[in-house]
N, C-alpha and C. Protein backbone atom coordinates (compact mmCIF):
# COMPACT_ATOMS: atom_id res chain seq x y z
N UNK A 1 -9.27 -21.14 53.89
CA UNK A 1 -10.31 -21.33 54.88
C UNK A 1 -9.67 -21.32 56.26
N UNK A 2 -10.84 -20.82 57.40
CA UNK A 2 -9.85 -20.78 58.51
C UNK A 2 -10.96 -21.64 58.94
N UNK A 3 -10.01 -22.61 60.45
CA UNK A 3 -10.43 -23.19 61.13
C UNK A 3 -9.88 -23.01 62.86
N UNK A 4 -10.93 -23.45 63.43
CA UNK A 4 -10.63 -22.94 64.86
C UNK A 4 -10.63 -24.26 65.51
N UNK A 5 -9.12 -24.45 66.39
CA UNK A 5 -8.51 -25.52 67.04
C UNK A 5 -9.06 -25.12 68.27
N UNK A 6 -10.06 -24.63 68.77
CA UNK A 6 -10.64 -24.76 70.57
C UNK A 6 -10.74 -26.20 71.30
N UNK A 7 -11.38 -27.06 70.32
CA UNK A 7 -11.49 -28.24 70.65
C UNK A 7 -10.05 -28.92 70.96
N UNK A 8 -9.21 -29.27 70.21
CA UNK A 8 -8.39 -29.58 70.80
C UNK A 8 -7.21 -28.89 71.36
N UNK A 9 -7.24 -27.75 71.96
CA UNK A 9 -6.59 -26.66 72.64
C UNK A 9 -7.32 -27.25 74.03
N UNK A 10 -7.95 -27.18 74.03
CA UNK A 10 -9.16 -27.26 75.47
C UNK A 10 -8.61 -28.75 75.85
N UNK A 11 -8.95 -29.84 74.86
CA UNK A 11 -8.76 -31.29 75.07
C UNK A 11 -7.09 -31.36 75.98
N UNK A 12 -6.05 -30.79 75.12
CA UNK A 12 -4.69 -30.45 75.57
C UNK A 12 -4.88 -30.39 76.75
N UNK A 13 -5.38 -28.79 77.38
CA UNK A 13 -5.12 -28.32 78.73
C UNK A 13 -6.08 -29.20 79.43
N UNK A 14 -7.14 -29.93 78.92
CA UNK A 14 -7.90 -30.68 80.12
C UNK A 14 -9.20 -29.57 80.79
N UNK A 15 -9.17 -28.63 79.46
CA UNK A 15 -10.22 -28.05 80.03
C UNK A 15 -12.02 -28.21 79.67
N UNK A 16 -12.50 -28.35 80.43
CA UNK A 16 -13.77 -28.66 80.08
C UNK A 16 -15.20 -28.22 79.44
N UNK A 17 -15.98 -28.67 78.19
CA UNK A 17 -16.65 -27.31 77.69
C UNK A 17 -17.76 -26.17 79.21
N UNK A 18 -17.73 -27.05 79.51
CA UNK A 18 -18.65 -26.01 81.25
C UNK A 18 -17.39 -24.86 81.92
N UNK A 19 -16.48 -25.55 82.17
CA UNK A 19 -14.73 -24.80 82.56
C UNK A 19 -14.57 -23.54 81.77
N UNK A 20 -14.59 -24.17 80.07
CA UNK A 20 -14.21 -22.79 78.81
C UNK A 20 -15.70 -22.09 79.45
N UNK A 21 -16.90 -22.55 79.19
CA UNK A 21 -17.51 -21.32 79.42
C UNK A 21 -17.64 -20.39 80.53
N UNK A 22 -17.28 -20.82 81.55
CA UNK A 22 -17.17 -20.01 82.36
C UNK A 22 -16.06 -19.43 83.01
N UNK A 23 -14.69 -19.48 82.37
CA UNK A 23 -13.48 -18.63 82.15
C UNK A 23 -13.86 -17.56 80.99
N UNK A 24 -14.40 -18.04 80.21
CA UNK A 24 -14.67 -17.55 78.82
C UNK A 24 -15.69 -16.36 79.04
N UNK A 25 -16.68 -16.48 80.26
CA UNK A 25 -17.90 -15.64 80.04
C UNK A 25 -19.21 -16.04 78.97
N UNK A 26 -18.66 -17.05 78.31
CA UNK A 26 -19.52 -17.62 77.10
C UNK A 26 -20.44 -18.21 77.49
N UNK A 27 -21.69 -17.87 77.29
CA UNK A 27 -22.73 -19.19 77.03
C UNK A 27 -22.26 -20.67 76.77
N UNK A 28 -22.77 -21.68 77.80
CA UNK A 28 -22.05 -22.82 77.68
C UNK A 28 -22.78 -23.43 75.99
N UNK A 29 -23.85 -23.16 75.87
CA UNK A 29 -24.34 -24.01 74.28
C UNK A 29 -23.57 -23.21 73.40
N UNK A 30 -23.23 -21.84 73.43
CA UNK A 30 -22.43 -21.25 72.33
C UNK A 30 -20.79 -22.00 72.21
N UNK A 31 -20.21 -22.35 73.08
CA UNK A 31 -19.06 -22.79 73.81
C UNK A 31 -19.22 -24.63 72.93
N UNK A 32 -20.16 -24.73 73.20
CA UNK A 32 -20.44 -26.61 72.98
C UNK A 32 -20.80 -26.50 70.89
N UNK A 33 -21.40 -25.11 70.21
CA UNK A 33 -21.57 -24.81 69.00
C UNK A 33 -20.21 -24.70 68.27
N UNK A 34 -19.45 -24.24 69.39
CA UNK A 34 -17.82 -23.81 68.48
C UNK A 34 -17.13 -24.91 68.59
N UNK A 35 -17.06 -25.66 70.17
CA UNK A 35 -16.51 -26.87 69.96
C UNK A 35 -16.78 -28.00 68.51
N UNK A 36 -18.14 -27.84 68.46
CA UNK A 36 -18.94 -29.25 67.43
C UNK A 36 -18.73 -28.97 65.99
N UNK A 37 -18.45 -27.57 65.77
CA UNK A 37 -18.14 -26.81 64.53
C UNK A 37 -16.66 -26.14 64.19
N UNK A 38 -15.70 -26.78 64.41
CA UNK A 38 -14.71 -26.12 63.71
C UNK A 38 -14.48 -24.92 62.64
N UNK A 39 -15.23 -25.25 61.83
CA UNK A 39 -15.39 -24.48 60.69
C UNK A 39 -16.19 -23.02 61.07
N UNK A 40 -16.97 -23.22 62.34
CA UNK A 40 -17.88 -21.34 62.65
C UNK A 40 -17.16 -20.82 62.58
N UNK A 41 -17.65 -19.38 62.26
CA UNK A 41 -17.08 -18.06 62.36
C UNK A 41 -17.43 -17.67 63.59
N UNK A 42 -16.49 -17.12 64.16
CA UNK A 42 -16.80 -16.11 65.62
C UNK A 42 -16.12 -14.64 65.51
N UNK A 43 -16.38 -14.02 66.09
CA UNK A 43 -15.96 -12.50 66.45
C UNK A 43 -15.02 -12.62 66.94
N UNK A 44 -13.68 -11.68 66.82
CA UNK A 44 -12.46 -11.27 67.84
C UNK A 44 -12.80 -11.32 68.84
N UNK A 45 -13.52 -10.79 69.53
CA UNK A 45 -13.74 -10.79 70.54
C UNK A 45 -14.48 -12.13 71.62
N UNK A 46 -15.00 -13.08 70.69
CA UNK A 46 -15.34 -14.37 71.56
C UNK A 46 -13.93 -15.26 71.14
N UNK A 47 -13.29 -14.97 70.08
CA UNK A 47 -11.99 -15.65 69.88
C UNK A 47 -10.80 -15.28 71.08
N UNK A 48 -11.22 -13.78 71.17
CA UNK A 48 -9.95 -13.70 72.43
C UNK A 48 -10.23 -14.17 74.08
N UNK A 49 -11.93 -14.44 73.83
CA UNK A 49 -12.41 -14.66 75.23
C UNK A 49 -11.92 -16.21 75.81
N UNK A 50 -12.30 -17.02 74.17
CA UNK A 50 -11.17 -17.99 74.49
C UNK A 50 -10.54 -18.38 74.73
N UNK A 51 -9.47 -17.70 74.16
CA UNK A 51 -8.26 -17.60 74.01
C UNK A 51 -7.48 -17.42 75.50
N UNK A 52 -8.01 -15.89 76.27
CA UNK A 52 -7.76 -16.01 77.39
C UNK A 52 -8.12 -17.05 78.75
N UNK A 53 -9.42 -17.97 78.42
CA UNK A 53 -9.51 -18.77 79.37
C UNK A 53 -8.74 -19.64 79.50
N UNK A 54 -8.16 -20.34 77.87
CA UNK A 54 -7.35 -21.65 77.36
C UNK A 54 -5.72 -20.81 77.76
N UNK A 55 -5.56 -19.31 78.15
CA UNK A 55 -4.10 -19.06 78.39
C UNK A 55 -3.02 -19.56 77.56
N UNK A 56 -4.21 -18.79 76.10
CA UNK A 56 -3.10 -19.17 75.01
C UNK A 56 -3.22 -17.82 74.01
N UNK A 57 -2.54 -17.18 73.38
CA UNK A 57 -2.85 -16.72 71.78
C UNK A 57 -3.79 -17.14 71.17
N UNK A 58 -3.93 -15.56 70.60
CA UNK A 58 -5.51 -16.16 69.98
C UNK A 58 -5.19 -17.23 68.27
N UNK A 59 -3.68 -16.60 68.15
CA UNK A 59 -3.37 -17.17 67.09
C UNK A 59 -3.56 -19.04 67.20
N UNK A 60 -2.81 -19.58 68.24
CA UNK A 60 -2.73 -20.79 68.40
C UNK A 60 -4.41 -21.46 68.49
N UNK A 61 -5.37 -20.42 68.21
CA UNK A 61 -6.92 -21.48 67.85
C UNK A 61 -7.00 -21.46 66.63
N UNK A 62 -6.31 -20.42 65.80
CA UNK A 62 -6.65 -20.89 64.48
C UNK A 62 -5.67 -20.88 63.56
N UNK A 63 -6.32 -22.10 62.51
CA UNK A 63 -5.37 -23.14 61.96
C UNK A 63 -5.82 -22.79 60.26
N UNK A 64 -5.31 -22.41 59.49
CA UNK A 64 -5.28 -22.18 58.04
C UNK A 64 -5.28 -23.54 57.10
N UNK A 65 -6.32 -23.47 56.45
CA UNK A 65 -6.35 -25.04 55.58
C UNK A 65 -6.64 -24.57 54.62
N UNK A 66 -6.17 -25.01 53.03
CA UNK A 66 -6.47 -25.18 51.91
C UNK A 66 -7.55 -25.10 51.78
N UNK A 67 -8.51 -24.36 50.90
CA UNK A 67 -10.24 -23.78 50.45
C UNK A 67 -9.92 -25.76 49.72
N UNK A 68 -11.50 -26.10 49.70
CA UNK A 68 -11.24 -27.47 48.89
C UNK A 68 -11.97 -27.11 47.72
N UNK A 69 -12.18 -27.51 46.16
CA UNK A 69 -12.87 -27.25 45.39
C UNK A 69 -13.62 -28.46 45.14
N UNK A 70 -14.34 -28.03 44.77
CA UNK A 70 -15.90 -28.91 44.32
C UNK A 70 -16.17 -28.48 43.06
C-alpha cells in the first residue's frame, strides 16, 4: 500500500495547507482532502505539484507500508 507523507512534509517545512495550495496551484479543499487522507490516491501530476511547492522529490511524499490483512 502506498501512502502519502504531505502532511507531515508540509508540517516539517512550516508550510501551510492555504501556502501548499497556492504554490501547488491546487484547490485549497483538494489540498485539506489529501492532507486528512493519507491513504488518497492522486495523479502524478498533483503529486509533483506538491512536491514542487514543498521543494522536495516527489519520492520523499510517498511512504510504502505493508497491505494489512483482514
Amino acid at each position: 500500500m502506498i501512502r502519502l507523507r504531505v502532511k507531515e512534509v508540509a508540517r516539517q517545512k512550516g508550510v501551510s495547507q492555504g501556502l501548499l495550495s497556492r504554490k501547488s496551484n491546487i484547490d485549497v479543499n483538494t489540498v485539506r482532502r489529501i492532507l486528512r487522507d493519507p491513504d488518497k490516491i492522486v495523479t502524478t501530476e498533483t503529486l509533483n505539484r506538491l512536491a514542487n511547492a514543498l521543494e522536495v522529490d516527489a519520492c520523499e511524499l510517498i511512504e510504502y507500508t505493508p497491505d494489512v490483512e483482514t
